[in-house]
Structure formats: C-alpha cells, structure tokens
C-alpha atoms as a PDB file:
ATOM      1  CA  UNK A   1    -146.194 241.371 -99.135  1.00  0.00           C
ATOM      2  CA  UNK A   2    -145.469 243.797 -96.364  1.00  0.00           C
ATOM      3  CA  UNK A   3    -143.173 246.221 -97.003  1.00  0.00           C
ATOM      4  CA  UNK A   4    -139.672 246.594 -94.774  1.00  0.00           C
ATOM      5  CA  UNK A   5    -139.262 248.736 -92.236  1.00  0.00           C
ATOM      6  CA  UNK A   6    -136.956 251.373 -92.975  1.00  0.00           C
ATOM      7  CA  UNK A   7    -135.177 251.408 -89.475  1.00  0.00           C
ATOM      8  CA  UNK A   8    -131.853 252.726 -91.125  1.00  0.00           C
ATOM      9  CA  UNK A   9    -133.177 255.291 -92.598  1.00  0.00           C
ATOM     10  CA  UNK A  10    -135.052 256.736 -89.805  1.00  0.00           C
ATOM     11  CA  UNK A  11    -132.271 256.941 -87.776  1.00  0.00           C
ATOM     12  CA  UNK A  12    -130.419 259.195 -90.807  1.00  0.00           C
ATOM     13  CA  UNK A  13    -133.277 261.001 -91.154  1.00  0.00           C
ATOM     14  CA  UNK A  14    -133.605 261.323 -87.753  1.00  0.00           C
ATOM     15  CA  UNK A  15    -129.675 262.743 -87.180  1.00  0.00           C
ATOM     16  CA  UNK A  16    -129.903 265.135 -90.193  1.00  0.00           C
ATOM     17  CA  UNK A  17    -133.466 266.734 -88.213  1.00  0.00           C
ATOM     18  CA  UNK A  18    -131.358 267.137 -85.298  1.00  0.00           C
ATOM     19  CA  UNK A  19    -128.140 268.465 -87.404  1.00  0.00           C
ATOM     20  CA  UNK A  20    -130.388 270.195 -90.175  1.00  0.00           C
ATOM     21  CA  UNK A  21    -126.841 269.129 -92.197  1.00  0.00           C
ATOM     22  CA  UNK A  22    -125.751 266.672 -94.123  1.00  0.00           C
ATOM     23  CA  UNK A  23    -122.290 266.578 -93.511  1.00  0.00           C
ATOM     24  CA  UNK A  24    -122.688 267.294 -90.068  1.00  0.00           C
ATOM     25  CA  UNK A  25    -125.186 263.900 -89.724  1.00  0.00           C
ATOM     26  CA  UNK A  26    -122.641 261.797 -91.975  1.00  0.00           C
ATOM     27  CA  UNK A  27    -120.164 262.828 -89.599  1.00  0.00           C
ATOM     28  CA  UNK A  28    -121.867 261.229 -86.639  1.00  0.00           C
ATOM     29  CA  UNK A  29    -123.354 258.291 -88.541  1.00  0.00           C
ATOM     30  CA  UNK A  30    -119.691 257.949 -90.043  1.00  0.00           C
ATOM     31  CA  UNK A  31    -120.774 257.907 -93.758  1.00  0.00           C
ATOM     32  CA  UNK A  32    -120.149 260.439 -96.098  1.00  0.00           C
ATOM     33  CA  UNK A  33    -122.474 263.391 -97.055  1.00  0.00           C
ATOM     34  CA  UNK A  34    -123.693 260.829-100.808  1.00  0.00           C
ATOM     35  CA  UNK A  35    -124.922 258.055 -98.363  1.00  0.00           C
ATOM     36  CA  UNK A  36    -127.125 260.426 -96.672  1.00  0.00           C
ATOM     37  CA  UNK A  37    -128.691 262.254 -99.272  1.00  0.00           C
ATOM     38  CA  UNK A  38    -129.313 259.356-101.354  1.00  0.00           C
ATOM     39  CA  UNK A  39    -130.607 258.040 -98.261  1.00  0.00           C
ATOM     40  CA  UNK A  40    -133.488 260.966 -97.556  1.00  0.00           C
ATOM     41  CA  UNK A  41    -134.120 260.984-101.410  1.00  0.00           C
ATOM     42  CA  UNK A  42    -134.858 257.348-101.129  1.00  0.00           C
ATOM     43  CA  UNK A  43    -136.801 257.420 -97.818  1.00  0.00           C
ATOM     44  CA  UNK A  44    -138.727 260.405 -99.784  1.00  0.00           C
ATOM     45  CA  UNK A  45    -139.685 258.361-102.418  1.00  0.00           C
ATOM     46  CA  UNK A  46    -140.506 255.691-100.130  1.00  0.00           C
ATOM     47  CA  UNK A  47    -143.050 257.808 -98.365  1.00  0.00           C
ATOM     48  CA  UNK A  48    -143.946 260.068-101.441  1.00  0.00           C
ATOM     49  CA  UNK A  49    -143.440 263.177 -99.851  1.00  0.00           C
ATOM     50  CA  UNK A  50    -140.811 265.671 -99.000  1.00  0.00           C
ATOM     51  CA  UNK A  51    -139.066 265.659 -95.793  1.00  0.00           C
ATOM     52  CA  UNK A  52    -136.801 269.026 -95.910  1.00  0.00           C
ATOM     53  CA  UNK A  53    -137.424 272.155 -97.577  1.00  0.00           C
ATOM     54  CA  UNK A  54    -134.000 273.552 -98.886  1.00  0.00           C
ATOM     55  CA  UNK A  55    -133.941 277.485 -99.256  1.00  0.00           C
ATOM     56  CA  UNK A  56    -130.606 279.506 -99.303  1.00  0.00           C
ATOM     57  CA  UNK A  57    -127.951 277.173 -97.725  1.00  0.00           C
ATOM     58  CA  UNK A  58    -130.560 276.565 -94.888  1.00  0.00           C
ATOM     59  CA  UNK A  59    -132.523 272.782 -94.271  1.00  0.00           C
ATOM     60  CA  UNK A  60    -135.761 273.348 -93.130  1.00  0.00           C
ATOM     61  CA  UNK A  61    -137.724 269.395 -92.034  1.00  0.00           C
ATOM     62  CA  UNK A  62    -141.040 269.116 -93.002  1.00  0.00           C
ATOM     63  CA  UNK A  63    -143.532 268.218 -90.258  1.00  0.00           C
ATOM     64  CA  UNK A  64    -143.925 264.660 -91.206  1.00  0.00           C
ATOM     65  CA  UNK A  65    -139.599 264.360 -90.827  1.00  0.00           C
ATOM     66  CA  UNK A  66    -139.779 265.827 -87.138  1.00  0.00           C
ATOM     67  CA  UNK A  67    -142.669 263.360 -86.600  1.00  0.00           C
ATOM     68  CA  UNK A  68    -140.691 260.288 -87.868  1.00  0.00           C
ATOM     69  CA  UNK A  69    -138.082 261.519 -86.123  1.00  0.00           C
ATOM     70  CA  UNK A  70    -139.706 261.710 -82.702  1.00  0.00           C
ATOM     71  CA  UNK A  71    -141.062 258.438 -83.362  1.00  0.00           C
ATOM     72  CA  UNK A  72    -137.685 257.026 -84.210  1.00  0.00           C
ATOM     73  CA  UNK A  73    -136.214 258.639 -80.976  1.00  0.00           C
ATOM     74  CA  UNK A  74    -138.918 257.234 -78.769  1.00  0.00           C
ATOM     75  CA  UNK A  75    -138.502 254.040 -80.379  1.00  0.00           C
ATOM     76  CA  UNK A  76    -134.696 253.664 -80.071  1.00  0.00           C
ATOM     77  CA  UNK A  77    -135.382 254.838 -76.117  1.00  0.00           C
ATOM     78  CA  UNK A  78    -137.770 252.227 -75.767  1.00  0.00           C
ATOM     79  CA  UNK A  79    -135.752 249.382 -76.974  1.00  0.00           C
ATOM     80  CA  UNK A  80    -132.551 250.835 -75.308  1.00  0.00           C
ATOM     81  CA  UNK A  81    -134.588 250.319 -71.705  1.00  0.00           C
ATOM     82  CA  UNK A  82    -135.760 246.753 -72.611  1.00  0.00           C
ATOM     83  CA  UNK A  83    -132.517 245.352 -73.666  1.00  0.00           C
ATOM     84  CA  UNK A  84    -130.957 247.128 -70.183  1.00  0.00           C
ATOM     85  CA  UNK A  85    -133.687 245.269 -68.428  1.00  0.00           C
ATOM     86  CA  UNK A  86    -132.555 242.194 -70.404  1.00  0.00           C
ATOM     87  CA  UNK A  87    -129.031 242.278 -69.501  1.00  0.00           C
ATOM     88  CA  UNK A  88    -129.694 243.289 -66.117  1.00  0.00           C
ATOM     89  CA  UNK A  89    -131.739 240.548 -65.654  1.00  0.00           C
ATOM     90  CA  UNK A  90    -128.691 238.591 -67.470  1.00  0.00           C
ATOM     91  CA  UNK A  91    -125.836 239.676 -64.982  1.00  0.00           C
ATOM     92  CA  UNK A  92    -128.104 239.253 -61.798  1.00  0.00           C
END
C-alpha cells in the first residue's frame, strides 16, 4: 500500500523554514508550539532524516527541509492558479 502524502506537514515544515521558529510558525498556522514539533519529529521519522539542526537557541533547516519546502511552495502556487482558473471559469 502506498503511503499518504504528508500535505499537512509540509506546509508546517514549510512555515517553520520560513520562520526558523516554532512559536513563531504555530502562531501563523494557529496551533501551539507541541503541535509543531511533534509535527517535524514525526515528518522526521517519516523521512528518516533530520530536517533542522538546533545549535544555541538558533534553527538551522537541513537541505532536504528547504527542498520540501520549495516543493511545497510551488505546489500550493500551482494549485492556488488552477482552482482561480476554476472559479473564474465558474463566475464567467
């Protein structure tokens, strides 16, 4: 069986890459600072390696978390243009 996308969690992984913060991502996402690191320590696991490197107060992402998270952004733009198309098409 295929395994599930983990759309959620690429868009929290995604916010705390831009943020390099937890709290400051939970803010946006409206979820407290918990949700968000169990959700990288999950989405870690998931992928079996380590997406920030945590050194004196200071979140560094790995490579492979700013590459899912340009992936994730690209993603998100694509789908935002084809459901704009969609409702354009909807209201014309």
């Amino acid at each position: 069986m295929e395994q599930q996308m983990p759309y959620a969690a690429l868009r929290v992984l995604e916010t705390v890459v831009r943020h390099r913060n937890y709290s400051w991502a939970a803010q946006e996402l409206a979820v407290t600072h918990s949700a968000i690191s169990q959700t990288v320590k999950r989405l870690e696991g998931q992928l079996g390696v380590k997406l920030f490197e945590r050194r004196a107060g200071e979140m560094r992402p790995s490579q492979a978390a700013v590459d899912l998270a340009a992936a994730y952004t690209r993603a998100e733009r694509s789908l935002r243009r084809s459901l704009d198309e969609i409702l354009a098409d909807k209201a014309a």
